[in-house]
C-alpha atoms as a PDB file:
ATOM      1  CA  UNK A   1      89.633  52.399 -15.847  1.00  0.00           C
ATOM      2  CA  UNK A   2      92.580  50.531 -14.798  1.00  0.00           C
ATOM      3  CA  UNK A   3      92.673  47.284 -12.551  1.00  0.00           C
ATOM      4  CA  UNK A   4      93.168  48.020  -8.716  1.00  0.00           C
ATOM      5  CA  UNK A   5      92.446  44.518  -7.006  1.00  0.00           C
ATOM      6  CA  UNK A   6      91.823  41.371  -8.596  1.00  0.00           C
ATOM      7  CA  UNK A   7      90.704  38.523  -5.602  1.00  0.00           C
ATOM      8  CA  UNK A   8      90.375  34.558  -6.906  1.00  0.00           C
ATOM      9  CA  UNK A   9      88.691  32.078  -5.076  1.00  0.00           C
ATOM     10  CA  UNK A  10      91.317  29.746  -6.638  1.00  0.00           C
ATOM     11  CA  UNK A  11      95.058  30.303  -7.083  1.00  0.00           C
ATOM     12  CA  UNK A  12      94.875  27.595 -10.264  1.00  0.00           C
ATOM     13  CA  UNK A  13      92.173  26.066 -12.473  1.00  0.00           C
ATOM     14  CA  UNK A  14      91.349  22.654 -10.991  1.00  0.00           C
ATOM     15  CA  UNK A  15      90.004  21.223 -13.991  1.00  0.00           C
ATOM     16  CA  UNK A  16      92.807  21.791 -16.465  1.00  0.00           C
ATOM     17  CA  UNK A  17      95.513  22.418 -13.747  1.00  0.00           C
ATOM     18  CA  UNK A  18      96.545  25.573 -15.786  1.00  0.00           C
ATOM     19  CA  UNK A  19      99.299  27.952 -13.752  1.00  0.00           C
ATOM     20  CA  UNK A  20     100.056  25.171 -11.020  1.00  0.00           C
ATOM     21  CA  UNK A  21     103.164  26.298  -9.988  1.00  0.00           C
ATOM     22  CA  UNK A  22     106.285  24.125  -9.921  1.00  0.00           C
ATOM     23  CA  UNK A  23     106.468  23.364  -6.436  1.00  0.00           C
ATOM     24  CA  UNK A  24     102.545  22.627  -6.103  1.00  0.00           C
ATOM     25  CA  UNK A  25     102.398  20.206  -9.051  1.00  0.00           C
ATOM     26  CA  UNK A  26     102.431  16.904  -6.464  1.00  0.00           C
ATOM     27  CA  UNK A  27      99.596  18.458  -4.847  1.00  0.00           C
ATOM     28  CA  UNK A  28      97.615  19.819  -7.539  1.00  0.00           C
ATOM     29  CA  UNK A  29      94.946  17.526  -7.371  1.00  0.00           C
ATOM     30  CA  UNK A  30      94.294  18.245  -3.631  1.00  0.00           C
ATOM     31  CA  UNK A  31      92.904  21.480  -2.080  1.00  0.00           C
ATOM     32  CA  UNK A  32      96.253  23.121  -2.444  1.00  0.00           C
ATOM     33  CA  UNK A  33      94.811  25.694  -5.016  1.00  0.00           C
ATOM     34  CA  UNK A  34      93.159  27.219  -1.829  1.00  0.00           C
ATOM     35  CA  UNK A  35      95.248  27.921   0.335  1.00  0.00           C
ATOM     36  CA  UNK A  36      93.325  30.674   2.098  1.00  0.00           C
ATOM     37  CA  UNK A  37      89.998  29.334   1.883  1.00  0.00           C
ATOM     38  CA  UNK A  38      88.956  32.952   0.669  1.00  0.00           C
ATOM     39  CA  UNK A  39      85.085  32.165  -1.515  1.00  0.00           C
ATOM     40  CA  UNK A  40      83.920  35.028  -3.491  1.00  0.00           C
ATOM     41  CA  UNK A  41      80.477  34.664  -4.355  1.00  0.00           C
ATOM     42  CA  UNK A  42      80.266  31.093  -5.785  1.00  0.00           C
ATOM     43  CA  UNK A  43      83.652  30.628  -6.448  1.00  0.00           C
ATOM     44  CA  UNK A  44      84.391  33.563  -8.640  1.00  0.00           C
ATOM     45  CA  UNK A  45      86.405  35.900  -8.769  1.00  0.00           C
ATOM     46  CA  UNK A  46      86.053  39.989  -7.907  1.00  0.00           C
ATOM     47  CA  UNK A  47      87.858  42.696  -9.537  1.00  0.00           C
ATOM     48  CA  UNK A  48      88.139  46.434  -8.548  1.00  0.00           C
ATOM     49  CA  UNK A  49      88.798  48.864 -11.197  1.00  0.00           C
ATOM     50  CA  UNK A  50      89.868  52.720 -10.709  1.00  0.00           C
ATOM     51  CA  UNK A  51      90.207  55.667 -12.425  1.00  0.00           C
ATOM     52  CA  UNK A  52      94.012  56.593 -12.589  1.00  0.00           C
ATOM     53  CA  UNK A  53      93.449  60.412 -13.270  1.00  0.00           C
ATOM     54  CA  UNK A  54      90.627  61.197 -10.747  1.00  0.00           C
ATOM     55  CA  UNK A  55      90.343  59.203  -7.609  1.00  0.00           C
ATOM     56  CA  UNK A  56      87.724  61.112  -6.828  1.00  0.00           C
ATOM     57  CA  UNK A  57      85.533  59.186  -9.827  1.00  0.00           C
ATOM     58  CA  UNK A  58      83.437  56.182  -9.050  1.00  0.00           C
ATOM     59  CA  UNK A  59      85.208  52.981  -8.819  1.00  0.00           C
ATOM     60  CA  UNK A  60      84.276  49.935 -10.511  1.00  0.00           C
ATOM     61  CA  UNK A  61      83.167  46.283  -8.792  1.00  0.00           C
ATOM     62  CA  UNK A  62      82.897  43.012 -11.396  1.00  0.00           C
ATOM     63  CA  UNK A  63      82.032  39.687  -9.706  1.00  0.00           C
ATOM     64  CA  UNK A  64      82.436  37.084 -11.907  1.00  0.00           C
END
């Protein structure tokens, strides 16, 4: 299975500010890691996996 999608509620870690980019560090403590306002479940994240040889196989759904 190989990784299709990946959607994060966040776009950085607000806690420990990990991958703020460069231009978004004098705003990293505001709601700038959002930008889209996308939730998934409580905050998570959801991944789609796929199966590269067969399309036809079932796909996979995490929500973590």
């Amino acid at each position: 299975m190989d990784l299709l999608l990946t959607i994060d509620s966040r776009e950085w870690d607000g806690g420990t500010r990990s991958w703020v980019p460069i231009e978004d560090r004098d705003v990293a403590d505001t709601d700038a890691n959002t930008p889209t306002s996308v939730v998934v479940g409580r905050n998570g994240r959801l991944m789609i996996f796929v199966c590269p040889a067969d399309w036809s196989h079932a796909r996979r759904v995490v929500l973590q």
